[in-house]
Protein backbone atom coordinates (compact mmCIF):
# COMPACT_ATOMS: atom_id res chain seq x y z
CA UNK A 1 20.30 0.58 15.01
CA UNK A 2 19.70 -2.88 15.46
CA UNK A 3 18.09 -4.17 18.99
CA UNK A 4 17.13 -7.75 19.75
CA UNK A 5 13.82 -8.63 21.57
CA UNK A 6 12.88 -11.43 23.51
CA UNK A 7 11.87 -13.49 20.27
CA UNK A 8 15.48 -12.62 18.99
CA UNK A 9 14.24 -11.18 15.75
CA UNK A 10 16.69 -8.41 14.45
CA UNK A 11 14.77 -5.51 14.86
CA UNK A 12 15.79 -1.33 13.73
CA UNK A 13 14.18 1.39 15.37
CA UNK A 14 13.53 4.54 13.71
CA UNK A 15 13.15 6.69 16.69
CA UNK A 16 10.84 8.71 17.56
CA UNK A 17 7.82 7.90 14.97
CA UNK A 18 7.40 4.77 17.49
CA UNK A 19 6.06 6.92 19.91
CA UNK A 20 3.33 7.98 17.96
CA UNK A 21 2.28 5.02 16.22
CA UNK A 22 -0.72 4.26 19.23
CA UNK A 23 -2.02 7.49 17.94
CA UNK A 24 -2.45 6.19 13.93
CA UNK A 25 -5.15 5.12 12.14
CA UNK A 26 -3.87 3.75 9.58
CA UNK A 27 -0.43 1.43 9.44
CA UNK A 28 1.83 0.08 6.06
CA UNK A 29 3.63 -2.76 6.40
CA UNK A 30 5.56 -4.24 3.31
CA UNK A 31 6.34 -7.67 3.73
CA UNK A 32 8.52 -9.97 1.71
CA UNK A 33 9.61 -13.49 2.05
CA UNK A 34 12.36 -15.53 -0.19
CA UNK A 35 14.27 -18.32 -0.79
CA UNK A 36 17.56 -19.04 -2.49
CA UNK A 37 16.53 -22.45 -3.98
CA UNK A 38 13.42 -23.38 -3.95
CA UNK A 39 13.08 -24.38 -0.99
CA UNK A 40 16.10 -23.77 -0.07
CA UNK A 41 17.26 -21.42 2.66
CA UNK A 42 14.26 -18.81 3.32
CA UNK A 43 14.38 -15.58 5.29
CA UNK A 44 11.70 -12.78 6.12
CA UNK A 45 11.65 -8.87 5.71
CA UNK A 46 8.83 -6.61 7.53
CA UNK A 47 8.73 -2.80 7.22
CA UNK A 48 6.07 -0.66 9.51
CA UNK A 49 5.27 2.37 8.44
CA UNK A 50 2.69 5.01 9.59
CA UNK A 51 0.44 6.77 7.07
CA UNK A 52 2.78 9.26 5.75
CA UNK A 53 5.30 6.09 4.73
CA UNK A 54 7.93 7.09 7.48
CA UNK A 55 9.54 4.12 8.91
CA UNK A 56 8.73 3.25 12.31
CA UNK A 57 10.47 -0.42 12.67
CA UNK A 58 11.98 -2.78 10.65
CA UNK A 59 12.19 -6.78 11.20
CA UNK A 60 14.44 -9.42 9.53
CA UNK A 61 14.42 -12.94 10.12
CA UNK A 62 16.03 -16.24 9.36
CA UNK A 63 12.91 -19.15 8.68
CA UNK A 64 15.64 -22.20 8.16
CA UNK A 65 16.65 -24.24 5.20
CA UNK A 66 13.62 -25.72 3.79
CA UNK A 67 10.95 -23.42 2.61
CA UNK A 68 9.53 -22.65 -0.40
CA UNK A 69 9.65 -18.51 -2.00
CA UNK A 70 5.72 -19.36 -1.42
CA UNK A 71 6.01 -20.51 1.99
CA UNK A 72 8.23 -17.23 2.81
CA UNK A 73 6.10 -14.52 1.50
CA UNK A 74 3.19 -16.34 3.87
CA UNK A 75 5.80 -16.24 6.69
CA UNK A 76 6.37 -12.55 6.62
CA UNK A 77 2.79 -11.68 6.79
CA UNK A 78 2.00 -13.72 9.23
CA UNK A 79 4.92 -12.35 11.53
CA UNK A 80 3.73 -9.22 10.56
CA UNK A 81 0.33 -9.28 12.28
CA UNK A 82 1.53 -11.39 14.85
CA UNK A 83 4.42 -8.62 15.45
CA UNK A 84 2.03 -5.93 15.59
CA UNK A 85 -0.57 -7.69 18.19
CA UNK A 86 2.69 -8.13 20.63
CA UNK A 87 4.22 -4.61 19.76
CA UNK A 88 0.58 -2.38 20.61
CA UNK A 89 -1.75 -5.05 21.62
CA UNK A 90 -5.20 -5.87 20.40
CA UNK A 91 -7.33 -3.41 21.20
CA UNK A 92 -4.84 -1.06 18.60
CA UNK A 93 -5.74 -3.88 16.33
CA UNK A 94 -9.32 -3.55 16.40
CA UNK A 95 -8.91 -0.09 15.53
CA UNK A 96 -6.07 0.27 13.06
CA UNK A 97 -6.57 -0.10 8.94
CA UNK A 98 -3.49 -2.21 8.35
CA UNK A 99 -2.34 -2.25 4.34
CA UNK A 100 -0.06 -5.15 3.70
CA UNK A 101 2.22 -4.21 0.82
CA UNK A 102 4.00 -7.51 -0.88
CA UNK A 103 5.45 -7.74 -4.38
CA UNK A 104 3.97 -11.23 -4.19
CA UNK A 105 1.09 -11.76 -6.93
CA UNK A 106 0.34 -15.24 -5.92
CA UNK A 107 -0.13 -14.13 -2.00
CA UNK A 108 -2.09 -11.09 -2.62
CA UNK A 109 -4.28 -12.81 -5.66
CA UNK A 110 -4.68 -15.59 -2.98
CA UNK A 111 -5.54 -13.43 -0.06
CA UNK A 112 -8.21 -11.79 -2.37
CA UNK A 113 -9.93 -14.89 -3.74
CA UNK A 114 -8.67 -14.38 -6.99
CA UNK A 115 -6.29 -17.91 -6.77
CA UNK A 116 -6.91 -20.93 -5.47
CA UNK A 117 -5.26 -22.73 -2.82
CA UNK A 118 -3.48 -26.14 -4.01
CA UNK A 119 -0.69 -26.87 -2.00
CA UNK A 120 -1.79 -28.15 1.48
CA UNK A 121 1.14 -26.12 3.31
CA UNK A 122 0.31 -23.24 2.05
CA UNK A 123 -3.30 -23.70 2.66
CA UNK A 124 -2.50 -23.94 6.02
CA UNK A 125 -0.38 -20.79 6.19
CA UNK A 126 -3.82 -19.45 4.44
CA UNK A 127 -5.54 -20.52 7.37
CA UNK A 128 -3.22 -19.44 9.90
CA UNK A 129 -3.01 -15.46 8.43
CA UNK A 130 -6.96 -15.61 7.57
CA UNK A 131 -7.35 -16.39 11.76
CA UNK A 132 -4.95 -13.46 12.28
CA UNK A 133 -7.08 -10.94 10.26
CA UNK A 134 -10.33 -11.26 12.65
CA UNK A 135 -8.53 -9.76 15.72
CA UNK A 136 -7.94 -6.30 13.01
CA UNK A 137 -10.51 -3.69 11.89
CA UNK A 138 -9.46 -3.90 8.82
CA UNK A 139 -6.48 -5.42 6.45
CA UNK A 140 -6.24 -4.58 3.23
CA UNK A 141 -3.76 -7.03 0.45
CA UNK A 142 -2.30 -4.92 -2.34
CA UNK A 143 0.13 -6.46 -4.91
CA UNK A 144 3.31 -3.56 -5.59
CA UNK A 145 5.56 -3.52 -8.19
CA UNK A 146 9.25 -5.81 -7.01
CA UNK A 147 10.64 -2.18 -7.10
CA UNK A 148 8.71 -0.39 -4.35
CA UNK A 149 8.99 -3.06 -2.21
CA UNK A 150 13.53 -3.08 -2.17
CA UNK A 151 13.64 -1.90 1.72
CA UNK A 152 11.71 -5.32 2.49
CA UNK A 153 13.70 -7.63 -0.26
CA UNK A 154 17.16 -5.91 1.22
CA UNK A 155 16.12 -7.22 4.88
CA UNK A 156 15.26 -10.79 3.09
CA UNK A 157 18.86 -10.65 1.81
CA UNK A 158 20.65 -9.43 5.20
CA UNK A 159 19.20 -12.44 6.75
CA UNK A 160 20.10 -14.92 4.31
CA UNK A 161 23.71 -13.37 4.37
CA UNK A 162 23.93 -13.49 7.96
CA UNK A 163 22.06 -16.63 8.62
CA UNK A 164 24.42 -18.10 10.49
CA UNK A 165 24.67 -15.11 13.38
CA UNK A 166 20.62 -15.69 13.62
CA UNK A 167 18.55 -17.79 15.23
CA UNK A 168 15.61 -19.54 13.31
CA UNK A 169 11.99 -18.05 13.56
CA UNK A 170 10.39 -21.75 13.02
């Protein structure tokens, strides 16, 4: 089912898990961001799930015609935290574990310390999602193998195939 809210992001509801996700502790969101060029034409995919990996909501989004794959995969995570501060508020935030899934080695290794930061965008898309994390108890990065993360890349694709029916996130 697809619904549009008032930032006209595609959004699919998977029913009823949504009403218990102010009870969870713990929240999984696989992200992924890409381009076809690079940059080229860049689009989003966001997954939440609640502990037990059941879907709760999915998000797909067209970024515009000139981003980097880079760029992209920072995008989604950042809408990601951004999404779930407007969807249950703060104070949810501050006590929810949030694990960011992304098949992205150079975002996760980045988020962890483990790369450095060279590019001045994306250092400021670093900035931007490092701000985000202090309103969360805690957010943990972990790098997944390009299969486990299809749901997410599928979404990516939808919006880049129907980029023309959405309207741009940036």
């Amino acid at each position: 089912m697809y619904e549009k809210n008032k930032n006209h992001a595609l959004l699919r509801s998977a029913g009823p898990f949504f009403l218990h996700f102010n009870k969870m502790k713990k929240i999984i969101i696989y992200t992924d961001g890409g381009s076809r060029g690079n940059p080229g034409p860049a689009a989003i995919g966001v997954i939440f799930c609640n502990e037990k990996e059941q879907k709760i909501k999915e998000y797909e989004e067209f970024l515009g015609d000139n981003f980097t794959n880079n760029e992209a995969e920072y995008y989604a995570v950042i809408f990601a935290l951004k999404k779930f501060k407007s969807l249950f508020g703060k104070k949810l935030a501050n006590s929810s574990e949030v694990e960011i899934r992304s098949d992205s080695e150079f975002l996760v290794n980045q988020l962890q310390g483990l790369y450095k930061i060279l590019d001045q965008k994306i250092g400021s898309l670093f900035l931007e999602l490092w701000n985000l994390r202090l309103d969360f108890k805690k957010i943990r990065f972990k790098y997944i193998a390009r299969e486990k993360n299809k749901d997410a890349d599928r979404l990516v694709n939808e919006a880049l195939d129907n980029r023309h029916r959405s309207q741009k996130l940036l």
